[in-house]
Structures are given as C-alpha cells and as structure tokens.
PDB file of N, CA and C in Angstrom:
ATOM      1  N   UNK A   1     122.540 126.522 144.726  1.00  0.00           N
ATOM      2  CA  UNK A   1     122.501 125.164 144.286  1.00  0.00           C
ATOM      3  C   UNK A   1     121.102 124.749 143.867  1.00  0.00           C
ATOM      4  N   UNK A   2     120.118 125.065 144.268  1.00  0.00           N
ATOM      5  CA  UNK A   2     118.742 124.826 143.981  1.00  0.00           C
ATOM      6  C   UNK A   2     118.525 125.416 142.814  1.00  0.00           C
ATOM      7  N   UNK A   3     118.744 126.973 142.801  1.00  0.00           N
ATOM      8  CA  UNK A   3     118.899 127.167 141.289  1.00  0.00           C
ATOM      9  C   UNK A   3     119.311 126.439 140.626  1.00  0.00           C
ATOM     10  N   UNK A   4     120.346 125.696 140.491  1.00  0.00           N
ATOM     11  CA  UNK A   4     121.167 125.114 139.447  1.00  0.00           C
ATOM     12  C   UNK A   4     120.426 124.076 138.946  1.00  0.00           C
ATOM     13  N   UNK A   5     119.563 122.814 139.742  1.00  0.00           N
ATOM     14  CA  UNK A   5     118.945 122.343 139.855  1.00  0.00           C
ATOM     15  C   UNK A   5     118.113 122.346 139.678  1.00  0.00           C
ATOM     16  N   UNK A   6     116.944 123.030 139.197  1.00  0.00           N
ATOM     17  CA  UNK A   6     115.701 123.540 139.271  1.00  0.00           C
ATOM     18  C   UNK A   6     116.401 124.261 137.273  1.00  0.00           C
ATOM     19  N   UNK A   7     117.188 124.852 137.222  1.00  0.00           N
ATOM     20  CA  UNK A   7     117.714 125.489 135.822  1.00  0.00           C
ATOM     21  C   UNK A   7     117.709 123.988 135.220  1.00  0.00           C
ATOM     22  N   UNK A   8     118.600 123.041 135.931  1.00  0.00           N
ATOM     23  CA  UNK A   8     118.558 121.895 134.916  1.00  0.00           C
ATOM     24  C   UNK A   8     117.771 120.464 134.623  1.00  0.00           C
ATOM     25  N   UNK A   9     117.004 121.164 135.891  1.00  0.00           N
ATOM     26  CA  UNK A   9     115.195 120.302 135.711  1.00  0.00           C
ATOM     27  C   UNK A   9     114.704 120.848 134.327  1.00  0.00           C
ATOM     28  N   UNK A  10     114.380 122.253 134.423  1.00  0.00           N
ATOM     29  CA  UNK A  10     114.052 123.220 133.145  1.00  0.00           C
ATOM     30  C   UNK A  10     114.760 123.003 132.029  1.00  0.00           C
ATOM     31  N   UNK A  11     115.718 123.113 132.126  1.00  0.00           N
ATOM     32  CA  UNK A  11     116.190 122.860 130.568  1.00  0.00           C
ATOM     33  C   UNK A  11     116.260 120.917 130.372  1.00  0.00           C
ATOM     34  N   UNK A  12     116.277 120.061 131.077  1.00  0.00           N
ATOM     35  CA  UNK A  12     115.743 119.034 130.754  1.00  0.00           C
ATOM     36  C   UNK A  12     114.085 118.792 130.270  1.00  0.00           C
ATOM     37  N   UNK A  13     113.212 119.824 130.798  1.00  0.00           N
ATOM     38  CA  UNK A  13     111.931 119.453 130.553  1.00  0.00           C
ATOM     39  C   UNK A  13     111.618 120.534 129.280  1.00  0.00           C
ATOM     40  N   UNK A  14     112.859 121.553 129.077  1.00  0.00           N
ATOM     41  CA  UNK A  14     112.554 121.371 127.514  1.00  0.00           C
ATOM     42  C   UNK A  14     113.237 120.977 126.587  1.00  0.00           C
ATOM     43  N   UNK A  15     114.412 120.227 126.667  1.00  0.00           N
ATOM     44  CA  UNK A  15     114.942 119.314 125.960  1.00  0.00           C
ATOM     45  C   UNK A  15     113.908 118.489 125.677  1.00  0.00           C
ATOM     46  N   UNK A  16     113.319 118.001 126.505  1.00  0.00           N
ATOM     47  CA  UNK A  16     112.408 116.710 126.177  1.00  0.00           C
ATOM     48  C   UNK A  16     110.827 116.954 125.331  1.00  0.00           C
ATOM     49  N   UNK A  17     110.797 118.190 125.696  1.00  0.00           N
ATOM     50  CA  UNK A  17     109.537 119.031 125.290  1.00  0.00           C
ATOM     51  C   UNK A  17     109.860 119.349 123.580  1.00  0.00           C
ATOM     52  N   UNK A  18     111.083 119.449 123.278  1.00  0.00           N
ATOM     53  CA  UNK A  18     111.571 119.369 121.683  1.00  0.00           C
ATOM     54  C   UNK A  18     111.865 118.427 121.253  1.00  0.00           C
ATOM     55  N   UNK A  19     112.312 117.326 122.017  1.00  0.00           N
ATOM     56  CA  UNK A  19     112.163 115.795 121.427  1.00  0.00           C
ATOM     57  C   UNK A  19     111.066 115.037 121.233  1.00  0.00           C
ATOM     58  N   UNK A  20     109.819 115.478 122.231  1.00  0.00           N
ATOM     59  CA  UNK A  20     108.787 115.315 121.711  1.00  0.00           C
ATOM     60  C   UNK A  20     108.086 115.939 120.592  1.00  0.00           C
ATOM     61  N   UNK A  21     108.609 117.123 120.488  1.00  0.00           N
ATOM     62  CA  UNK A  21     108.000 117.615 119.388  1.00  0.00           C
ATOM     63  C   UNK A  21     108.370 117.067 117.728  1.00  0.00           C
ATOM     64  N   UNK A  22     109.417 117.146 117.864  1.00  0.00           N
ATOM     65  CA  UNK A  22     110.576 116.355 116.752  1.00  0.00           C
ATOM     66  C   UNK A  22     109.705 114.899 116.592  1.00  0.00           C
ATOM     67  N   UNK A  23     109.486 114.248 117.366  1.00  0.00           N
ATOM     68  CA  UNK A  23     109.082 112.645 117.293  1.00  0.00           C
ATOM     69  C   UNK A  23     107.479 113.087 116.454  1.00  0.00           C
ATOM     70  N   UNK A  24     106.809 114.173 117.063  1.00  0.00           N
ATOM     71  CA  UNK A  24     105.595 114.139 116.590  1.00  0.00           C
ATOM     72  C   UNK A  24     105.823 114.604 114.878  1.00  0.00           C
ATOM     73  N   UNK A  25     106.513 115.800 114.753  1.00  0.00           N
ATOM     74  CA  UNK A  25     106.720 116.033 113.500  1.00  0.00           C
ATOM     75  C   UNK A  25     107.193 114.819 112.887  1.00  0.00           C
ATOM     76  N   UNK A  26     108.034 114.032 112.668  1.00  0.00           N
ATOM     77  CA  UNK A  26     108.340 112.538 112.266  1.00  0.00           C
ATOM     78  C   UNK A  26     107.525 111.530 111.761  1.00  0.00           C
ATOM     79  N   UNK A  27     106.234 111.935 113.163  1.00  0.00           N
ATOM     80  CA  UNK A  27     105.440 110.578 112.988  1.00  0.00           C
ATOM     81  C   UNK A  27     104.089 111.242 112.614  1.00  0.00           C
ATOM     82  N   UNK A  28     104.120 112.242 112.346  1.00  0.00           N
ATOM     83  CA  UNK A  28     103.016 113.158 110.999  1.00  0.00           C
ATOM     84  C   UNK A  28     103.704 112.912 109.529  1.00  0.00           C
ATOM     85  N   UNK A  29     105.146 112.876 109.415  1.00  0.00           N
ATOM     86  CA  UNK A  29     105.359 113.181 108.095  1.00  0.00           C
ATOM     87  C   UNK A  29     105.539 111.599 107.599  1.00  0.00           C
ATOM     88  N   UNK A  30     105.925 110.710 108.609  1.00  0.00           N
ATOM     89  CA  UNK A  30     105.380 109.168 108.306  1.00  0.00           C
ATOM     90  C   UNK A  30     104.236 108.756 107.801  1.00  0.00           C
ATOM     91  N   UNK A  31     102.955 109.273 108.806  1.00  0.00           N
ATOM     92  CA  UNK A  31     101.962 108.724 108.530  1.00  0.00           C
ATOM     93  C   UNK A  31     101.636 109.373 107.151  1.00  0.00           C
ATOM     94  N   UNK A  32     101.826 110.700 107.239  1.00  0.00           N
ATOM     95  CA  UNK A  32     101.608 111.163 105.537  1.00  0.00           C
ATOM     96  C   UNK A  32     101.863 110.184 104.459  1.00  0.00           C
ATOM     97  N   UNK A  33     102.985 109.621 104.862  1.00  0.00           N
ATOM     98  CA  UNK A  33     104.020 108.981 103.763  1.00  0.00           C
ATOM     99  C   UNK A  33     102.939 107.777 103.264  1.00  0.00           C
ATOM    100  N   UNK A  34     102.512 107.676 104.376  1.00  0.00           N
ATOM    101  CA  UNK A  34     102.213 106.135 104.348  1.00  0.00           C
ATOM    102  C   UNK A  34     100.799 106.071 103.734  1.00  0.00           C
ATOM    103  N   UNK A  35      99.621 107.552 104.249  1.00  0.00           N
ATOM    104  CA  UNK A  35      98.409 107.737 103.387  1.00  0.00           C
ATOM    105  C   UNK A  35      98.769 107.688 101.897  1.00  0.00           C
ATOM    106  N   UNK A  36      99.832 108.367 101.601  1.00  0.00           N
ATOM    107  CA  UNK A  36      99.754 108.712 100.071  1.00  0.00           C
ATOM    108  C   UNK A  36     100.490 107.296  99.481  1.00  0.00           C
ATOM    109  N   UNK A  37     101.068 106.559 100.543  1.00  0.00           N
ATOM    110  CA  UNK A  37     101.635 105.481  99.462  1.00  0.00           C
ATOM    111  C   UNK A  37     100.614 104.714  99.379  1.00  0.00           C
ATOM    112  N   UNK A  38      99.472 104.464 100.647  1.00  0.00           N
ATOM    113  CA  UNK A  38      98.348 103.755 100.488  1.00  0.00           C
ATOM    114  C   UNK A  38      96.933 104.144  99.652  1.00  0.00           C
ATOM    115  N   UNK A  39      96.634 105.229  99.230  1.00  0.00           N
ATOM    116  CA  UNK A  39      96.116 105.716  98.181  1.00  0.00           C
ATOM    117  C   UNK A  39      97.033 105.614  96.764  1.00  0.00           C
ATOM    118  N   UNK A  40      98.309 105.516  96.936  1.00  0.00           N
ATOM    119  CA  UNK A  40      98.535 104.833  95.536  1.00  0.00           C
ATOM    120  C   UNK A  40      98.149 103.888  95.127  1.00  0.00           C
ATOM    121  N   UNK A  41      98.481 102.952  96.424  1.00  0.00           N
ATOM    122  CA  UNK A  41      98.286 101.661  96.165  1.00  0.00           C
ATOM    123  C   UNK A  41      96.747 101.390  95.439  1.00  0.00           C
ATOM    124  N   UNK A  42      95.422 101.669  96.601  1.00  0.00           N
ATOM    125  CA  UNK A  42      94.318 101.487  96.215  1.00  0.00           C
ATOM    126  C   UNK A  42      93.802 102.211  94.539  1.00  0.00           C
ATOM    127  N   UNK A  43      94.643 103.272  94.172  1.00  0.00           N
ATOM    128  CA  UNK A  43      94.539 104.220  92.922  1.00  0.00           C
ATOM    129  C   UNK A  43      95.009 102.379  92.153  1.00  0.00           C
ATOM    130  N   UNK A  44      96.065 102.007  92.206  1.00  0.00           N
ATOM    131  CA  UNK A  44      96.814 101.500  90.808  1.00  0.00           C
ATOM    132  C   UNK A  44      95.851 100.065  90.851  1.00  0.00           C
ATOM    133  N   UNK A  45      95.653  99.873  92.529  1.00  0.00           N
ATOM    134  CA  UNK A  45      94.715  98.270  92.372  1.00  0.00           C
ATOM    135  C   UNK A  45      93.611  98.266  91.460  1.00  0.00           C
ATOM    136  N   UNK A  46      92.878  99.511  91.470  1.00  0.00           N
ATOM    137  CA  UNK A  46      91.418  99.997  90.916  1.00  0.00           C
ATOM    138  C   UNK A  46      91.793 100.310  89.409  1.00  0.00           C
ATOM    139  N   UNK A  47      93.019 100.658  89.001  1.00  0.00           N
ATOM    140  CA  UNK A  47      93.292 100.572  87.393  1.00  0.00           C
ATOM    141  C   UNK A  47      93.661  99.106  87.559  1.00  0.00           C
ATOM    142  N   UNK A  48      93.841  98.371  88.122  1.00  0.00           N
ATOM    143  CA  UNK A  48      94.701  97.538  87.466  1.00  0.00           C
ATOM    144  C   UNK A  48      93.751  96.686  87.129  1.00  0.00           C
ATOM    145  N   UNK A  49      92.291  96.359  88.375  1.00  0.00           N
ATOM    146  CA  UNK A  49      91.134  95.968  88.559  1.00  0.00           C
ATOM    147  C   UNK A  49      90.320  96.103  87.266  1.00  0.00           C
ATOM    148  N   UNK A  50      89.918  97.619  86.927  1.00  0.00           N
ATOM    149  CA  UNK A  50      89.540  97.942  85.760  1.00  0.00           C
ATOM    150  C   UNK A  50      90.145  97.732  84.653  1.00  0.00           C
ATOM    151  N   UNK A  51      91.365  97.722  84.489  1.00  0.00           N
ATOM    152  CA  UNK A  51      91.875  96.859  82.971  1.00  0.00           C
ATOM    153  C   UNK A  51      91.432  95.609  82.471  1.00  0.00           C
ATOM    154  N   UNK A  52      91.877  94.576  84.258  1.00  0.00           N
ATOM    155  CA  UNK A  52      91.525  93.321  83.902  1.00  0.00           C
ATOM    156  C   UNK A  52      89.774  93.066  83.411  1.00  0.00           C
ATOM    157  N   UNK A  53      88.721  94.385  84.017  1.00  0.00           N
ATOM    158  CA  UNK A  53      87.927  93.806  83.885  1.00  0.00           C
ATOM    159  C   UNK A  53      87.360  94.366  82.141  1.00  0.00           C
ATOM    160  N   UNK A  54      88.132  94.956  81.950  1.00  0.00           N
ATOM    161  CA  UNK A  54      87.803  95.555  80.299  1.00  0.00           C
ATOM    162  C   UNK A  54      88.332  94.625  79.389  1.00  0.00           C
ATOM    163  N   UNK A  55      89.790  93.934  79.657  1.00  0.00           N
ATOM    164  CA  UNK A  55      90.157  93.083  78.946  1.00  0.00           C
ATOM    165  C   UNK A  55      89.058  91.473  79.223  1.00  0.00           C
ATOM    166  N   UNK A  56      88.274  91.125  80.070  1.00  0.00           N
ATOM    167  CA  UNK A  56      87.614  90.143  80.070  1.00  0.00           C
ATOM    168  C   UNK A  56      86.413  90.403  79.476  1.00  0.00           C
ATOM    169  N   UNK A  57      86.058  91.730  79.680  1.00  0.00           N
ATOM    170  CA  UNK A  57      84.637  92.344  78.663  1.00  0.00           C
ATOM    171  C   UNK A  57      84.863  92.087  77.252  1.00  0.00           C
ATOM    172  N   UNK A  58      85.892  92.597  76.737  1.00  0.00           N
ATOM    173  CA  UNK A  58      86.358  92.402  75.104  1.00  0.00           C
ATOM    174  C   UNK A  58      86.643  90.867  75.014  1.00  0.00           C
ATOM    175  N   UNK A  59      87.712  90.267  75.689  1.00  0.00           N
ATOM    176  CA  UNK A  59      87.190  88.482  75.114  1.00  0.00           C
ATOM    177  C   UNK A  59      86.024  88.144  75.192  1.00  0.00           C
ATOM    178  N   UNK A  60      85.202  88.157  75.869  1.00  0.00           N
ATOM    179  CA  UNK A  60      83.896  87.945  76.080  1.00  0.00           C
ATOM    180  C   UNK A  60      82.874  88.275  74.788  1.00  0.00           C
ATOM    181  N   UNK A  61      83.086  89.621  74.453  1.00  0.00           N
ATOM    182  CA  UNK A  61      82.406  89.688  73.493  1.00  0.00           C
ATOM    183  C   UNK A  61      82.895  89.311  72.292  1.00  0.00           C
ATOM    184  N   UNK A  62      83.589  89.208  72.044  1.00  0.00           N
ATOM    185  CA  UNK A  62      84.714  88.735  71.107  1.00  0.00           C
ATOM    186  C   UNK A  62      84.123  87.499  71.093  1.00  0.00           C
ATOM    187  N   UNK A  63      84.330  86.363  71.976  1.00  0.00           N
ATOM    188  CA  UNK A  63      83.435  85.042  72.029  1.00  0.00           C
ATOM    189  C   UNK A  63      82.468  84.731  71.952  1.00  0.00           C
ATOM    190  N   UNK A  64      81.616  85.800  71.982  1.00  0.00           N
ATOM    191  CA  UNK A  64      80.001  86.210  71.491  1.00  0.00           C
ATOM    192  C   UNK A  64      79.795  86.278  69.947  1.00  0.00           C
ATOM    193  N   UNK A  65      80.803  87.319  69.824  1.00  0.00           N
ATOM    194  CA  UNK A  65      80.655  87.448  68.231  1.00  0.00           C
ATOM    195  C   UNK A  65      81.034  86.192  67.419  1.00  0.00           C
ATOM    196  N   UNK A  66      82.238  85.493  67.865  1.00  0.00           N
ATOM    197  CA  UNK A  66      82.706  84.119  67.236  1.00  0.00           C
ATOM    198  C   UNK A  66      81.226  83.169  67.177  1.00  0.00           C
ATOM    199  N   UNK A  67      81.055  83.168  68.113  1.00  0.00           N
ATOM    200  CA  UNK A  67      79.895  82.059  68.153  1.00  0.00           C
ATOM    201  C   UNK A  67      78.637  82.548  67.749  1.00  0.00           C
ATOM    202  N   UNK A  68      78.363  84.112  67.418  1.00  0.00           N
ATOM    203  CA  UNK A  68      77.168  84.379  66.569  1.00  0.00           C
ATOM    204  C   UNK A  68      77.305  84.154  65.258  1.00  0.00           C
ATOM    205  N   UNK A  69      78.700  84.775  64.935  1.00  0.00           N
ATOM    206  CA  UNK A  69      78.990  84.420  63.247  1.00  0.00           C
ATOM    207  C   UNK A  69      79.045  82.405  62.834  1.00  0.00           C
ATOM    208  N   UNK A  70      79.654  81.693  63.285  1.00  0.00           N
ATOM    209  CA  UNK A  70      79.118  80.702  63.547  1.00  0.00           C
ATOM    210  C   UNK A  70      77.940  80.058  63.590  1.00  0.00           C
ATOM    211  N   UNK A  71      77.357  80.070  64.519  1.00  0.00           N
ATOM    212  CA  UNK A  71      76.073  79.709  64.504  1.00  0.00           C
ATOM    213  C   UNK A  71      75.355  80.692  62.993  1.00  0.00           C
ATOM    214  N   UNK A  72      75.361  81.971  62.344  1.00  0.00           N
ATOM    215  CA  UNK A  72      75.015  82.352  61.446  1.00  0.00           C
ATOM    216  C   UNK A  72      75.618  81.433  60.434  1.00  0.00           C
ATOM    217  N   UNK A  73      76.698  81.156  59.884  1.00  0.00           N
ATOM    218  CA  UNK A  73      77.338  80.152  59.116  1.00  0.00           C
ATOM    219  C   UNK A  73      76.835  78.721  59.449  1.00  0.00           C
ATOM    220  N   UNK A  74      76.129  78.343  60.025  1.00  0.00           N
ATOM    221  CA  UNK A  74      75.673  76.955  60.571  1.00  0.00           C
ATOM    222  C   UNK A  74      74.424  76.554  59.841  1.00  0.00           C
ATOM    223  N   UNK A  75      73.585  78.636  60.333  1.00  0.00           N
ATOM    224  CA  UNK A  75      71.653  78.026  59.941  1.00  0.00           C
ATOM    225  C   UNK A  75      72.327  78.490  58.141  1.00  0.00           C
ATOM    226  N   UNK A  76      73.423  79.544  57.781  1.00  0.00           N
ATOM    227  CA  UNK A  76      72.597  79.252  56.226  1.00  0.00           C
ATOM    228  C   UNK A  76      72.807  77.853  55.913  1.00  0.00           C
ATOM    229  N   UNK A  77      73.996  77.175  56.267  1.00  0.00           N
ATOM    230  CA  UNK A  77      74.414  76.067  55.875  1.00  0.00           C
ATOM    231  C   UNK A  77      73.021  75.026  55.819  1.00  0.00           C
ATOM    232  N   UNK A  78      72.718  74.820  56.923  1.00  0.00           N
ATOM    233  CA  UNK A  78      71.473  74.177  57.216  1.00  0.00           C
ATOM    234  C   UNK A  78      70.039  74.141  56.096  1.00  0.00           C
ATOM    235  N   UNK A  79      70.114  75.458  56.244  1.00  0.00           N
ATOM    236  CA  UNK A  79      69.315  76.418  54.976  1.00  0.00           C
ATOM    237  C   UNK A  79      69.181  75.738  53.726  1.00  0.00           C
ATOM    238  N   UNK A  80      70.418  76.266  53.403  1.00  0.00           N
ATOM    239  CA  UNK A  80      70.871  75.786  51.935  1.00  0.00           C
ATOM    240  C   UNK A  80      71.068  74.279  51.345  1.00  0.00           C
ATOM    241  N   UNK A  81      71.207  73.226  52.985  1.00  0.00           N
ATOM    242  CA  UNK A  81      70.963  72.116  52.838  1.00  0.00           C
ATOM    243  C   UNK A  81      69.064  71.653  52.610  1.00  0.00           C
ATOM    244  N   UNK A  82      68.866  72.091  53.579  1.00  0.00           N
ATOM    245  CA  UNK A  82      67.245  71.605  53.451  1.00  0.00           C
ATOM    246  C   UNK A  82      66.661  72.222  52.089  1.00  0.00           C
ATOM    247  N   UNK A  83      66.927  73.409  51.469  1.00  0.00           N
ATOM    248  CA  UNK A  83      66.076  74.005  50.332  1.00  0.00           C
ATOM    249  C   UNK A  83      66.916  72.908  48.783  1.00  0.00           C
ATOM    250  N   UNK A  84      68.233  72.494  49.395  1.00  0.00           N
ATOM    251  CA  UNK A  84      68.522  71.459  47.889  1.00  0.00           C
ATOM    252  C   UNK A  84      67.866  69.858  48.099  1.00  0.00           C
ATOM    253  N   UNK A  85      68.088  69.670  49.696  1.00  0.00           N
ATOM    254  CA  UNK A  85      66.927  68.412  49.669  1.00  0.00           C
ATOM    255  C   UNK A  85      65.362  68.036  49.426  1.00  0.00           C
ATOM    256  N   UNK A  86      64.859  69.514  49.815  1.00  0.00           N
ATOM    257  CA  UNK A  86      63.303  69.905  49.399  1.00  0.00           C
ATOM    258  C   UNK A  86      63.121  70.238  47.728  1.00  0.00           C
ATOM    259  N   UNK A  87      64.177  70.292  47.152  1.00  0.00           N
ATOM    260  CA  UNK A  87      63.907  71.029  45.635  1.00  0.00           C
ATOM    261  C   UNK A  87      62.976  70.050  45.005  1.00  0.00           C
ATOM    262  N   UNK A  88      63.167  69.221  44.827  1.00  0.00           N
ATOM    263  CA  UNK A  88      62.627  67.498  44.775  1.00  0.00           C
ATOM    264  C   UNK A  88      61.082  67.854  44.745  1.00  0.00           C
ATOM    265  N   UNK A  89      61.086  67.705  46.079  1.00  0.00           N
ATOM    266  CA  UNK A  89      60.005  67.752  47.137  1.00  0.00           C
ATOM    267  C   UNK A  89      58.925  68.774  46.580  1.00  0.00           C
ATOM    268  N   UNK A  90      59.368  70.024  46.627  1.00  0.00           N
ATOM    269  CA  UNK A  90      58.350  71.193  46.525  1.00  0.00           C
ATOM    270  C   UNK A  90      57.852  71.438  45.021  1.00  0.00           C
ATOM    271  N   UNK A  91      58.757  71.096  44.078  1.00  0.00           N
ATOM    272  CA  UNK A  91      58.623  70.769  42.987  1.00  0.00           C
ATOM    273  C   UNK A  91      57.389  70.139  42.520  1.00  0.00           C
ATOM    274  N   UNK A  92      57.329  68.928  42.584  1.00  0.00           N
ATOM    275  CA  UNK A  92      56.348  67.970  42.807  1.00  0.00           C
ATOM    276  C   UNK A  92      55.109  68.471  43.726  1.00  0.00           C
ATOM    277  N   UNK A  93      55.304  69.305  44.741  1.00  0.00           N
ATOM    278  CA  UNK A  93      53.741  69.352  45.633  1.00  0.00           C
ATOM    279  C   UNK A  93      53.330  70.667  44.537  1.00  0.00           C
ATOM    280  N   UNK A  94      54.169  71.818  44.057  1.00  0.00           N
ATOM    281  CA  UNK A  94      54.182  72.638  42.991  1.00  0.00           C
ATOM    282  C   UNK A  94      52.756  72.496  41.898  1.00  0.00           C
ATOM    283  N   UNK A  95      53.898  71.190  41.431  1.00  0.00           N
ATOM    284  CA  UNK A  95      53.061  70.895  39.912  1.00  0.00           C
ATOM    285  C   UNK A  95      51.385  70.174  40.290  1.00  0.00           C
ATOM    286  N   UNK A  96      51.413  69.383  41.314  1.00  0.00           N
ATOM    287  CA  UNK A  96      50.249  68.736  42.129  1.00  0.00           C
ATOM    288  C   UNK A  96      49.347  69.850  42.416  1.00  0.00           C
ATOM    289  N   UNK A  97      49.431  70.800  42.766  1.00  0.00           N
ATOM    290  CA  UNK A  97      48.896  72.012  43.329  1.00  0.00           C
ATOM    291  C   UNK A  97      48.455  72.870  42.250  1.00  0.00           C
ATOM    292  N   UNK A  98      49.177  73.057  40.850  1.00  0.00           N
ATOM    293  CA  UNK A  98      48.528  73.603  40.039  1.00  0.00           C
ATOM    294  C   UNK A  98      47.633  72.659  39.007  1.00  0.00           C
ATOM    295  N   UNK A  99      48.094  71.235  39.100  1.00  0.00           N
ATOM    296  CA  UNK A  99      47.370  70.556  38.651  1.00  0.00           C
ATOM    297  C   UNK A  99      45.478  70.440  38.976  1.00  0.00           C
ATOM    298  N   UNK A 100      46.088  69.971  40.276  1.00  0.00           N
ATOM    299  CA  UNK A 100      44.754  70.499  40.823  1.00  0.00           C
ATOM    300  C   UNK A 100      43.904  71.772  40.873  1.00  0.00           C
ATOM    301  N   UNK A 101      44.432  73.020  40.675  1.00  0.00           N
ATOM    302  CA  UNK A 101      43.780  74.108  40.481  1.00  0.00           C
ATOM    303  C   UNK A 101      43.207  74.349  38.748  1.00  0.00           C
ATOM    304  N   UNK A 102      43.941  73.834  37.896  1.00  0.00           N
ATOM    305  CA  UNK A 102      43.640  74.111  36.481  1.00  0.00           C
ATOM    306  C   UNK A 102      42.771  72.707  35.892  1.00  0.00           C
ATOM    307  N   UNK A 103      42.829  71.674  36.991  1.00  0.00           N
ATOM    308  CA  UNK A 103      41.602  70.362  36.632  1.00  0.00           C
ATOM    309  C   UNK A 103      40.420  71.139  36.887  1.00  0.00           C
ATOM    310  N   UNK A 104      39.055  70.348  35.949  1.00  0.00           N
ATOM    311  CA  UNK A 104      37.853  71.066  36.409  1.00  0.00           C
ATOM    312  C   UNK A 104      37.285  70.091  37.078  1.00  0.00           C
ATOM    313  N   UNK A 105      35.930  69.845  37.678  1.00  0.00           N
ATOM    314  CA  UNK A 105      35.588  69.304  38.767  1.00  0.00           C
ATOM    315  C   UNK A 105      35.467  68.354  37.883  1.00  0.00           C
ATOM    316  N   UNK A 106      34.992  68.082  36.446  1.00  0.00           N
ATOM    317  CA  UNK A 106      34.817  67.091  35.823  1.00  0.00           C
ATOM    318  C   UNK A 106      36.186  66.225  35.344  1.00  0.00           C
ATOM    319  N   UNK A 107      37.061  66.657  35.235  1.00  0.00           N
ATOM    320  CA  UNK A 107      38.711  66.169  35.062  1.00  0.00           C
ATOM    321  C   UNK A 107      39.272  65.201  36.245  1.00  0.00           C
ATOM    322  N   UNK A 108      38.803  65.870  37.344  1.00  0.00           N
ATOM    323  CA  UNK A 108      39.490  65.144  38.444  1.00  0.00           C
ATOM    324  C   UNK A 108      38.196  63.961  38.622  1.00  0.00           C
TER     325      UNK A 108
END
C-alpha cells in the first residue's frame, strides 16, 4: 500500500512537473507573440511618425516657396512702380547734371 502511494505521489509530481512545463512553453510562446506584435507596433508608429513628418516638411517648404515667389512678384512690382514714378524725376536731375557739366565756369 505505501507503494501505491508513494507510485501515485510520483506520478502526480510528474503530472504536475509537465503541466508546468506546458504552462512555461505557453507563456514563452505568448510573450514572443507579444515582443513581435510590440515591435510591430513601435516599427509602423516610427513610419507612420516619419511620413507625417515628411509630409509637414514638404508643406512647409512648399509655403516657403509660395511666399518667396510672392514676395519676388511684390519687389519687381514695387520696382517697376518706383522706376515709372522716378522716370520724371531722373530725367530732369539727368539733363541738370549734364547741363552743368557742359556749362563753362563762365556760363553758369
């Protein structure tokens, strides 16, 4: 009877000795599961991160360029305003200026 007893202590303590093992294999191939779904995750955040930040680089410059071409369209404008309001102007200091250079000291 002690045998019997002692046989089914033993084969209970390795029943349990393979259910532990089973649980560990389980909760290795879990945690696996769970590294590689969490390195997906951080993989797709970091593209997704980097898209958004490429797509805000290109509006950006994009809004750079708008407002350089602009502002370039602004000064010729400007330009082309002041050189038709000066035409007048420079004209006249022009002819004054050669006047004065081709008077002789006795003329003026």
């Amino acid at each position: 009877m002690q045998k019997t007893v002692l046989n089914e202590i033993i084969k209970s303590e390795k029943a349990a000795e393979e259910i532990i093992e089973e649980a560990r294999k389980k909760a290795s191939e879990i945690i696996s599961k769970a590294d590689a779904e969490y390195n997906n995750s951080v993989t797709k955040a970091r593209e997704d991160s980097l898209k958004k930040i490429q797509e805000e680089v290109q509006a950006a410059h994009k809004k750079t360029e708008d407002a350089f071409r602009t502002a370039v369209a602004e000064a010729k404008e400007e330009n082309s305003s002041f050189f038709a309001e000066s035409e007048g102007k420079t004209d006249s200091v022009a002819e004054k200026i050669a006047e004065s250079l081709l008077k002789t000291e006795f003329d003026k």
